[in-house]
N, C-alpha and C. Protein backbone atom coordinates (compact mmCIF):
# COMPACT_ATOMS: atom_id res chain seq x y z
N UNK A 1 38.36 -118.17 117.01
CA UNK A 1 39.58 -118.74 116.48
C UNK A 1 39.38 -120.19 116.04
N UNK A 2 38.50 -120.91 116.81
CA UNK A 2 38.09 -122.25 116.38
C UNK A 2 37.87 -122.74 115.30
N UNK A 3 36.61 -121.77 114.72
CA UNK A 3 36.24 -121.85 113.36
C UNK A 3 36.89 -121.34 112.33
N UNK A 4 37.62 -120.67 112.46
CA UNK A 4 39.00 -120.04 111.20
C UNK A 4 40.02 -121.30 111.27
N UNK A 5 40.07 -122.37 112.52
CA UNK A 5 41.26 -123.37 112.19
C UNK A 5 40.55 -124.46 111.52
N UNK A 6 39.26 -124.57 111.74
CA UNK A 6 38.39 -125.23 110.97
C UNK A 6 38.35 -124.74 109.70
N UNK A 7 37.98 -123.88 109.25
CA UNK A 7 37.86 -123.21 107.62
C UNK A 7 39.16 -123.92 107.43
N UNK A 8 40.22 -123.03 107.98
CA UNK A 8 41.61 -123.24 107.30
C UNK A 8 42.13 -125.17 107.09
N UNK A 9 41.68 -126.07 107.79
CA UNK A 9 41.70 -127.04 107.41
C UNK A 9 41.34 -127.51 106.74
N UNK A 10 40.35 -127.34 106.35
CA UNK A 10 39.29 -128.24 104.76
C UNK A 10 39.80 -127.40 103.85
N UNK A 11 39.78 -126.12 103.99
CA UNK A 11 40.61 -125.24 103.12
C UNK A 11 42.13 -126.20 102.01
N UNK A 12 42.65 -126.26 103.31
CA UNK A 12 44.09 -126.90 103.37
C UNK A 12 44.12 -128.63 102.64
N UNK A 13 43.08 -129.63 102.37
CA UNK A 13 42.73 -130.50 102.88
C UNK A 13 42.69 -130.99 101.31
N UNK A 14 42.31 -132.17 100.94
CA UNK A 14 42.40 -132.58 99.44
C UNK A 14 40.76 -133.52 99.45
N UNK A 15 40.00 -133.00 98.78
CA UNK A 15 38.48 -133.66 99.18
C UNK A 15 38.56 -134.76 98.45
N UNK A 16 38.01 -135.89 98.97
CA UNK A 16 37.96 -137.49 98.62
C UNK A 16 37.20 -137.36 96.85
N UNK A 17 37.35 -138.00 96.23
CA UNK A 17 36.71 -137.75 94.95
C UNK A 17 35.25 -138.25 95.30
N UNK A 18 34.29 -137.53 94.64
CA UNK A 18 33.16 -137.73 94.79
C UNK A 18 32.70 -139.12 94.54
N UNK A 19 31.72 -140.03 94.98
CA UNK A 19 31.33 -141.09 94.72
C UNK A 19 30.74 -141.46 93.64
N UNK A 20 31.39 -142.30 93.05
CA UNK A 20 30.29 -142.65 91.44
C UNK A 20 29.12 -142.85 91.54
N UNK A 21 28.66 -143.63 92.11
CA UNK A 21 27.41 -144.01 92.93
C UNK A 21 26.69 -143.54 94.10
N UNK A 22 25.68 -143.29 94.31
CA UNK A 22 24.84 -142.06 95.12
C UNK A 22 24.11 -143.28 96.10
N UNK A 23 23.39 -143.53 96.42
CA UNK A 23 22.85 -144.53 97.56
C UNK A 23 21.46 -143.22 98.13
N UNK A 24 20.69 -143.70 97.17
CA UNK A 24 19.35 -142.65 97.13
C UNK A 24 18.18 -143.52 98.65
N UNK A 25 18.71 -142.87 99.70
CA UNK A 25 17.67 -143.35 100.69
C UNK A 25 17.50 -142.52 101.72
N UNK A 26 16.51 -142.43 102.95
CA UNK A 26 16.65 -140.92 103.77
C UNK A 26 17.57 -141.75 104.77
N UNK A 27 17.95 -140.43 104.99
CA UNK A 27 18.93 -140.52 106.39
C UNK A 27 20.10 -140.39 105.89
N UNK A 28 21.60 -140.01 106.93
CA UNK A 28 22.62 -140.12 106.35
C UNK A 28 23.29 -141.27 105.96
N UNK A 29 24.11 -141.13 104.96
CA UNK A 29 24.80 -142.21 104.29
C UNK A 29 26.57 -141.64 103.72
N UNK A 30 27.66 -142.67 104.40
CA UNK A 30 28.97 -141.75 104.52
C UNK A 30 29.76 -142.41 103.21
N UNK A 31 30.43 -141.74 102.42
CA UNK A 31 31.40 -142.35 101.52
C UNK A 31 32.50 -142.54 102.25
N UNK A 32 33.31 -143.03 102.26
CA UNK A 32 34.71 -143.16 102.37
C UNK A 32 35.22 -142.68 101.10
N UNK A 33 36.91 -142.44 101.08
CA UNK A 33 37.49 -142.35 100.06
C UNK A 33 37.36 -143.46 99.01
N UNK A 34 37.65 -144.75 99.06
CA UNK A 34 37.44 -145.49 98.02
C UNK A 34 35.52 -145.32 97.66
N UNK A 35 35.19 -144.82 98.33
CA UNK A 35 33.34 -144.97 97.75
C UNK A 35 32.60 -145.71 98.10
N UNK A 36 33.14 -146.34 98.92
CA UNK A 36 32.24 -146.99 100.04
C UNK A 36 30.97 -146.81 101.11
N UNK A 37 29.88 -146.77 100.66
CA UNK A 37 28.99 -145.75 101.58
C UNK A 37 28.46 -146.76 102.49
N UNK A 38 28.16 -146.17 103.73
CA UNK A 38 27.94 -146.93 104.96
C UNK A 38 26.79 -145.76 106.24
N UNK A 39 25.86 -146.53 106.24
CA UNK A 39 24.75 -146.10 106.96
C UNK A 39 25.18 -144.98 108.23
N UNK A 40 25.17 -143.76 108.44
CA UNK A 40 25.54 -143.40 110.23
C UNK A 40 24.63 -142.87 110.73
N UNK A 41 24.17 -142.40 111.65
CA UNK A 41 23.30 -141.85 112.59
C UNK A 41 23.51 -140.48 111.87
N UNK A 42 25.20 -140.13 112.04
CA UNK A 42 24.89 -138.38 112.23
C UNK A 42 26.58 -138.23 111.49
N UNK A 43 26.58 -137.31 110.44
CA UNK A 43 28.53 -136.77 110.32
C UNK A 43 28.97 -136.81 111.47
N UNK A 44 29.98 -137.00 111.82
CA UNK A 44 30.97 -137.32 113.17
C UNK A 44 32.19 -136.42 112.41
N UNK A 45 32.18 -135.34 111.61
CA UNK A 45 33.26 -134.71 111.05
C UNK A 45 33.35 -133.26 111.62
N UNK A 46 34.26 -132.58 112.02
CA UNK A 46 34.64 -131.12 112.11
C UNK A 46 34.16 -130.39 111.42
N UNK A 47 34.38 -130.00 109.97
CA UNK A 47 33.46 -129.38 109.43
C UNK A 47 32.62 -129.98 108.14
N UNK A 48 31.70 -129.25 107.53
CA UNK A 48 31.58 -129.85 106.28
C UNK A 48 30.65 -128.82 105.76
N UNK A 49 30.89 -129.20 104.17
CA UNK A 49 30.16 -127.99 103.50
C UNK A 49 28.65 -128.72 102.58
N UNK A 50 27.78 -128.08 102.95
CA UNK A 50 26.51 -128.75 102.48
C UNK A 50 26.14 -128.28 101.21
N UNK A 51 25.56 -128.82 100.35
CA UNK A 51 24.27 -128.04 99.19
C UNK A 51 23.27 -129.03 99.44
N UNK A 52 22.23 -128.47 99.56
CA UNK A 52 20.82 -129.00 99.54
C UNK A 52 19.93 -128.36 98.35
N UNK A 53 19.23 -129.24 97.57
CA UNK A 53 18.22 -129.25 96.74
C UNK A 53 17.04 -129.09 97.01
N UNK A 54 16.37 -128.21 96.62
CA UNK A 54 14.65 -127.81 96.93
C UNK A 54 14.23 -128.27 95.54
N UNK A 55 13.58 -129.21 95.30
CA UNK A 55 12.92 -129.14 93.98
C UNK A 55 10.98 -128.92 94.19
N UNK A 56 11.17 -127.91 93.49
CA UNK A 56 9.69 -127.31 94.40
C UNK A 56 8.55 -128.18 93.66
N UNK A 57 8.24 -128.62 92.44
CA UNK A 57 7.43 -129.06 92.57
C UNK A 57 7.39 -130.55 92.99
N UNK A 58 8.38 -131.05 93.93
CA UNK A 58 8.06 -132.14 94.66
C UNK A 58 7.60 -132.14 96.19
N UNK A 59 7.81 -130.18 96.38
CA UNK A 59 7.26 -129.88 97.74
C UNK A 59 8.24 -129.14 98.14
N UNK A 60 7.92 -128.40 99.35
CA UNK A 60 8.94 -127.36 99.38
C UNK A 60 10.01 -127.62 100.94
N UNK A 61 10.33 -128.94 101.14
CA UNK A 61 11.29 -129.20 101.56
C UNK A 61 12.40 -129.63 101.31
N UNK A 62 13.68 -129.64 101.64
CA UNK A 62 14.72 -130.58 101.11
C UNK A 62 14.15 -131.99 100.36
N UNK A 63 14.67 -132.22 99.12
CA UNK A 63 14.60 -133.28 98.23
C UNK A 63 15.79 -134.54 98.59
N UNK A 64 17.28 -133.47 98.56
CA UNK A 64 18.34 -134.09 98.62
C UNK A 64 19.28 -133.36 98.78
N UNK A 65 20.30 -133.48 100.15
CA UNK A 65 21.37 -132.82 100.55
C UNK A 65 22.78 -133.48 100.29
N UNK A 66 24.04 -133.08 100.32
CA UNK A 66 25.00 -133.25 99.83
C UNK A 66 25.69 -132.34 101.14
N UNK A 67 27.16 -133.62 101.33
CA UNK A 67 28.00 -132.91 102.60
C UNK A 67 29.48 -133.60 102.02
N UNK A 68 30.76 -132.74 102.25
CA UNK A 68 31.67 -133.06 101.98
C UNK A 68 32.56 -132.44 103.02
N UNK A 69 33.49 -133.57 103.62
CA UNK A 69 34.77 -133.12 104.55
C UNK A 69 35.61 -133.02 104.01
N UNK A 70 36.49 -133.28 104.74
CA UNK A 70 38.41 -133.88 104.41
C UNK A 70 38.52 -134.82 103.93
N UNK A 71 37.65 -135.38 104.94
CA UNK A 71 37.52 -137.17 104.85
C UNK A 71 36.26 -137.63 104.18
N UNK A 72 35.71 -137.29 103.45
CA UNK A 72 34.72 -138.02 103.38
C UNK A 72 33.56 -137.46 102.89
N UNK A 73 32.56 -138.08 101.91
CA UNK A 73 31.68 -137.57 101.68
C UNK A 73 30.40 -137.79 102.37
């Protein structure tokens, strides 16, 4: 039931507009709604929906991942 009130919230939820500006470095990095990105350890969010990029001939691990909440990119 947890995870269906989770779905159903982001579901429900209005996603922050994506950031104009990307902040290309490893580790995570959080937008705020105005686009403000700020260094964190780890998402601290309920849920979030990922796409990750394989670009193979740079090797066959993640290149560059992408996460979006409620709150936040």
């Amino acid at each position: 039931m947890y995870v269906q009130a989770l779905a159903e919230k982001l579901v429900q939820s209005t996603i922050p507009a994506k950031p104009q500006k990307w902040v290309k470095r490893a580790g995570w990095v959080r937008y705020d709604a105005s686009g403000k990105a700020t260094s964190v350890a780890f998402p601290d969010d309920d849920v979030l929906v990922f796409d990750v990029e394989v670009l193979v001939p740079e090797g066959n691990y993640p290149t560059m991942a992408t996460a979006v909440s409620d709150t936040c990119w």
